[in-house]
C-alpha atoms as a PDB file:
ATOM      1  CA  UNK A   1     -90.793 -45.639-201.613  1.00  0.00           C
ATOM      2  CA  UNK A   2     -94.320 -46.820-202.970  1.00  0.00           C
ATOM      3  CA  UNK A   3     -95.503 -45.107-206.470  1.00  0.00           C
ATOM      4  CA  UNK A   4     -98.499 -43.761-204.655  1.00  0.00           C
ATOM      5  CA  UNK A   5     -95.817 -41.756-202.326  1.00  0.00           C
ATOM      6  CA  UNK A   6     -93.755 -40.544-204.893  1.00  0.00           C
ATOM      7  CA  UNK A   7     -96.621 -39.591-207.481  1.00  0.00           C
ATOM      8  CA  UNK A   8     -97.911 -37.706-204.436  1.00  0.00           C
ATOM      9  CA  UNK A   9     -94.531 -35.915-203.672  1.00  0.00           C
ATOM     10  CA  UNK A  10     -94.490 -35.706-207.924  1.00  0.00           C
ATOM     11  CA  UNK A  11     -97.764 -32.986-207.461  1.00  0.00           C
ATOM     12  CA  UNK A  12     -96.462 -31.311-204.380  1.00  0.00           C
ATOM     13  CA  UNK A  13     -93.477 -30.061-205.651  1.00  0.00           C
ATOM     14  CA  UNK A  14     -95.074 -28.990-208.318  1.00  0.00           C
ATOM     15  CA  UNK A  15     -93.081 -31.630-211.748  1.00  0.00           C
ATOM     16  CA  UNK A  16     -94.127 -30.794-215.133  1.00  0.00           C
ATOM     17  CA  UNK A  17     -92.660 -33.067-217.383  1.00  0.00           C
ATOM     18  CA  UNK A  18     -91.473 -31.778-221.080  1.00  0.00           C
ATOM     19  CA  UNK A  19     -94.171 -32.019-223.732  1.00  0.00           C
ATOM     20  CA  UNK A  20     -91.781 -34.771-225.624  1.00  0.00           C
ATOM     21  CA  UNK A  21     -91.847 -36.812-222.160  1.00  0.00           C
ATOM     22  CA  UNK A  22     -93.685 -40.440-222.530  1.00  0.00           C
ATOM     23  CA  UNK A  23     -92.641 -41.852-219.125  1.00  0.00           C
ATOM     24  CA  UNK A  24     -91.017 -41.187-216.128  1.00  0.00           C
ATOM     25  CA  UNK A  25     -88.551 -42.934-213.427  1.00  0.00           C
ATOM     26  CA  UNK A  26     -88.472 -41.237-210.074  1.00  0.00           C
ATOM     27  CA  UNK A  27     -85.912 -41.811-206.738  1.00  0.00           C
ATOM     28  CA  UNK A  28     -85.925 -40.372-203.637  1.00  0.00           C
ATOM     29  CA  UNK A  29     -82.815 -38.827-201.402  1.00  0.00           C
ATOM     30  CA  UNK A  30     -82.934 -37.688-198.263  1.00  0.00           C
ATOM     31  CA  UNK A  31     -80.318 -34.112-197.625  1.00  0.00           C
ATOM     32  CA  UNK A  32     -80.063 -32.102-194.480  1.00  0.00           C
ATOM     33  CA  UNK A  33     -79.139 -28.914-193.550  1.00  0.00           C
ATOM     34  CA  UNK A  34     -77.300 -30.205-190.558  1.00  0.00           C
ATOM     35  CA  UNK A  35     -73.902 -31.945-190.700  1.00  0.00           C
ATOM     36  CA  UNK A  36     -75.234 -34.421-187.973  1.00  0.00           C
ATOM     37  CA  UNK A  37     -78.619 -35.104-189.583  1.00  0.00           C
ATOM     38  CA  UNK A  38     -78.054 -38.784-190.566  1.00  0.00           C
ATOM     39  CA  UNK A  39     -76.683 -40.232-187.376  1.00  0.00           C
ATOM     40  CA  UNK A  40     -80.118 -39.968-186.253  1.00  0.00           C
ATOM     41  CA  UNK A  41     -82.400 -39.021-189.150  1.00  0.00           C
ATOM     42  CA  UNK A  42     -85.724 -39.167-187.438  1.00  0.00           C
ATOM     43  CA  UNK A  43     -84.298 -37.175-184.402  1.00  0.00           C
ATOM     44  CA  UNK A  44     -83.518 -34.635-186.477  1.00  0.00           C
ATOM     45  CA  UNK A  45     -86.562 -34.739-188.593  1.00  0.00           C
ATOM     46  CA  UNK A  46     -88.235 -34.272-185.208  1.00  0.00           C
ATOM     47  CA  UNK A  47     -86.256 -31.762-183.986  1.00  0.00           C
ATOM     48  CA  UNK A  48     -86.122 -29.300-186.551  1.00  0.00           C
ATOM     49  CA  UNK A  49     -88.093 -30.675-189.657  1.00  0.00           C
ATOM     50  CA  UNK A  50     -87.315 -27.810-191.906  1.00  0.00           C
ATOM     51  CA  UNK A  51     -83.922 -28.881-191.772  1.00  0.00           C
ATOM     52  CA  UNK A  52     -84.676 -32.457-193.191  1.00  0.00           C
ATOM     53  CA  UNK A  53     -85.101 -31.975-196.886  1.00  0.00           C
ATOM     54  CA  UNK A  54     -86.712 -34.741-199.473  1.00  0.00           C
ATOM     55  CA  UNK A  55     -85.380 -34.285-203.170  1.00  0.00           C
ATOM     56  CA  UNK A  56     -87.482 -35.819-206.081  1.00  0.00           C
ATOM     57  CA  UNK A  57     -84.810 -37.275-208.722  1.00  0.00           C
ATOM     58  CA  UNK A  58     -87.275 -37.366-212.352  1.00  0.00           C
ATOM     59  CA  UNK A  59     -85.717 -38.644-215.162  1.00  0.00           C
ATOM     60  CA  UNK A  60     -88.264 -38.197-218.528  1.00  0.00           C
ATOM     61  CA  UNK A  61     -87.689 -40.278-220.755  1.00  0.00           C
ATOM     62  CA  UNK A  62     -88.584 -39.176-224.314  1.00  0.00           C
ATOM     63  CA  UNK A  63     -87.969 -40.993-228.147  1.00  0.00           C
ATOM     64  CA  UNK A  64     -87.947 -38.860-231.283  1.00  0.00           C
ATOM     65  CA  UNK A  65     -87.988 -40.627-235.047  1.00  0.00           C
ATOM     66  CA  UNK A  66     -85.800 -39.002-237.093  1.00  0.00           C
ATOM     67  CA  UNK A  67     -86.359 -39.137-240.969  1.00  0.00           C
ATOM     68  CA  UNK A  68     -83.306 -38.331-242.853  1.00  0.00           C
ATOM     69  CA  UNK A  69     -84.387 -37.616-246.548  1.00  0.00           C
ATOM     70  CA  UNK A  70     -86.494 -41.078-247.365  1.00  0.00           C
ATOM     71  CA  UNK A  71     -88.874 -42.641-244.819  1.00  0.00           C
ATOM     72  CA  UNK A  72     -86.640 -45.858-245.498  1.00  0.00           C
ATOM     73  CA  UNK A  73     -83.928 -44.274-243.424  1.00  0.00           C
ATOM     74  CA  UNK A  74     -85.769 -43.722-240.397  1.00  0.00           C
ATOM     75  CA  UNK A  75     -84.469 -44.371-236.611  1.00  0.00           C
ATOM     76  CA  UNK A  76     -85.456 -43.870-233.405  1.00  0.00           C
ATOM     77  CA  UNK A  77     -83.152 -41.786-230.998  1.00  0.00           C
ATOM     78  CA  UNK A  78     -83.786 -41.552-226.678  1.00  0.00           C
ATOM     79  CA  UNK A  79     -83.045 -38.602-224.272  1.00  0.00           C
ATOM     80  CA  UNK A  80     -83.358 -38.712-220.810  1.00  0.00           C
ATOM     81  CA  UNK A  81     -84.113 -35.169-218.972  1.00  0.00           C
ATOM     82  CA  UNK A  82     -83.190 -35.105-215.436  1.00  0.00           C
ATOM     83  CA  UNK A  83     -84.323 -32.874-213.283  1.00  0.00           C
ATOM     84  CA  UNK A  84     -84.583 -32.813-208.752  1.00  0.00           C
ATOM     85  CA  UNK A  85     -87.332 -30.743-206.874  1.00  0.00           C
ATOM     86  CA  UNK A  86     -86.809 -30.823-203.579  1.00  0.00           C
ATOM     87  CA  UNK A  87     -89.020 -30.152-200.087  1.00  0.00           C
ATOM     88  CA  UNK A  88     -88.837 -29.903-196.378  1.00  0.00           C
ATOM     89  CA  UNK A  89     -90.315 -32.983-194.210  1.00  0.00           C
ATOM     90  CA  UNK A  90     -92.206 -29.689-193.018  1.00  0.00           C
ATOM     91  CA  UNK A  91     -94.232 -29.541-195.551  1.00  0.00           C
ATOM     92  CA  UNK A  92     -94.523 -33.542-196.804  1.00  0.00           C
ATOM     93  CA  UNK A  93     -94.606 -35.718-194.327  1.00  0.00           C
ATOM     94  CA  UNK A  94     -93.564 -39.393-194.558  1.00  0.00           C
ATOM     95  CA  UNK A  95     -93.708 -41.894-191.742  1.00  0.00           C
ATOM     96  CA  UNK A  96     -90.814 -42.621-189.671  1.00  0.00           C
ATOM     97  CA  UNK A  97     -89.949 -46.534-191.502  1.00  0.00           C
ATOM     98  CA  UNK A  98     -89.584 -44.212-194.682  1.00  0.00           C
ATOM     99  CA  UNK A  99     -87.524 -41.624-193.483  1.00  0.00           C
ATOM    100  CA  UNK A 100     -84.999 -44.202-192.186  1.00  0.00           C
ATOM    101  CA  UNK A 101     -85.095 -46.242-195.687  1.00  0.00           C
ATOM    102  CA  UNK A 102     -84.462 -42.795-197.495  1.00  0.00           C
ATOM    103  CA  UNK A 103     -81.932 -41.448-195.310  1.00  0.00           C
ATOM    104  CA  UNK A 104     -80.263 -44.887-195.415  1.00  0.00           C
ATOM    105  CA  UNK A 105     -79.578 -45.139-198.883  1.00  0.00           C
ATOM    106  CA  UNK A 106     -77.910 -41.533-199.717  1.00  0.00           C
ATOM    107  CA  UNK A 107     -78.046 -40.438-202.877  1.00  0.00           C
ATOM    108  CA  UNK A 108     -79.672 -41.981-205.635  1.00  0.00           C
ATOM    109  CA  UNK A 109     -78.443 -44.506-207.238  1.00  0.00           C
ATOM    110  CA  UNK A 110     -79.365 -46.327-210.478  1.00  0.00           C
ATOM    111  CA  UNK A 111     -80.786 -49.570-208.450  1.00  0.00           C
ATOM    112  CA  UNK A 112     -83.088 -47.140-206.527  1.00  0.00           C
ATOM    113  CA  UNK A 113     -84.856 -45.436-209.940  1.00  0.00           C
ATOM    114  CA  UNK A 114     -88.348 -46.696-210.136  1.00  0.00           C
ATOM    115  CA  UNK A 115     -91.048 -46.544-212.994  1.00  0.00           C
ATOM    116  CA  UNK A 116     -94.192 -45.114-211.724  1.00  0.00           C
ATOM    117  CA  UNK A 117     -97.593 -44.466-213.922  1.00  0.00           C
ATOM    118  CA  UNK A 118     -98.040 -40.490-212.332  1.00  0.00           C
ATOM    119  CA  UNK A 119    -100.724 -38.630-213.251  1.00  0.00           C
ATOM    120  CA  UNK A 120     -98.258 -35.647-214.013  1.00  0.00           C
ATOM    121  CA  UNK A 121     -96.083 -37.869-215.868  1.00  0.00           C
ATOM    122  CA  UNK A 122     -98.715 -39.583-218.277  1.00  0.00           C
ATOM    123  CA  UNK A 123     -97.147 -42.271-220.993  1.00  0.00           C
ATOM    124  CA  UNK A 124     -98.075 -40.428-224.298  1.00  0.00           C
ATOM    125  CA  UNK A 125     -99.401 -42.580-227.182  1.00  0.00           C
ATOM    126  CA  UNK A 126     -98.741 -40.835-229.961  1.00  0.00           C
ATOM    127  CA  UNK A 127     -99.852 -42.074-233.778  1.00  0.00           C
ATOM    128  CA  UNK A 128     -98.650 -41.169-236.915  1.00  0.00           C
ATOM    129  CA  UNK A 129     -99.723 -41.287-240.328  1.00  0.00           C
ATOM    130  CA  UNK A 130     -98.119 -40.627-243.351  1.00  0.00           C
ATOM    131  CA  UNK A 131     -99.750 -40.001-246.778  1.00  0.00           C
ATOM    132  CA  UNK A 132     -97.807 -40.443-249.814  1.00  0.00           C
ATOM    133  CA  UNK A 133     -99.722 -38.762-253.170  1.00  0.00           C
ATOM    134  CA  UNK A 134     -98.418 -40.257-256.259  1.00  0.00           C
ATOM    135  CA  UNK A 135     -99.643 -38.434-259.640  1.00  0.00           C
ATOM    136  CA  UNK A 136     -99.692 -40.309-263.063  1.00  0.00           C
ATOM    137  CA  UNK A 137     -99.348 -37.845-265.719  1.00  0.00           C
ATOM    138  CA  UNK A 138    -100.729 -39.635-268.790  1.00  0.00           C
ATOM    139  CA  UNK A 139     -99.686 -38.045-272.034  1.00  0.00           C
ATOM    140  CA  UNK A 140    -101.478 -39.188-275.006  1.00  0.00           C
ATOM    141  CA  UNK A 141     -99.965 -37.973-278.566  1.00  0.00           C
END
């Protein structure tokens, strides 16, 4: 799915990434409440298209610096929040050649995750500066 498509289907469910997000990878799977669904996916999209369900996969990705006593032992440690929102093809409609490509390749796999530039997933920039005072006492006898 393009980024345009899945930054769109990012607002319309309604993703808020965590404040300590800076990016985000998205993927796409298809889930049905019928059995049946996938032996002909736009059939049943067509048929009863509250039944054919999209499900946002976000993964945030966010990096902390840890200090531990001296800023000499400083290091950087990742975390990846996952979380799925999910909506009918009811209420977000994609056209048929994407329906098929979803529905084709089940749930989401690593290969599938894509880096997209959202607007509700902004990359963060975040500076830091760090003062050090260092006070000369001067004693004079």
């Amino acid at each position: 799915m393009e980024c345009a498509a899945l930054c769109m289907l990012a607002a319309t469910v309604g993703f808020v990434p965590s404040s300590d997000t800076h990016r985000c990878s998205y993927c796409v799977e298809a889930r049905s409440t019928y059995s049946d669904c996938f032996d002909d996916v736009i059939e049943c999209a067509y048929r009863d298209p509250s039944s054919l369900i999209f499900c946002l996969n976000v993964y945030e990705h966010a990096t902390y610096m840890l200090i531990h006593e001296l800023p000499s032992n400083m290091f950087r440690s990742s975390m990846v929040h996952y979380s799925a929102r999910c909506l009918s093809y009811e209420k977000f409609y994609v056209p048929d050649d994407t329906i098929k490509k979803i529905g084709a390749n089940g749930m989401c796999k690593f290969a599938d995750v894509q880096s997209c530039e959202c607007d509700v997933c902004k990359t963060h920039t975040t500076a830091t500066v760090s003062t050090t005072t260092v006070l000369y006492v001067l004693n004079k006898m």
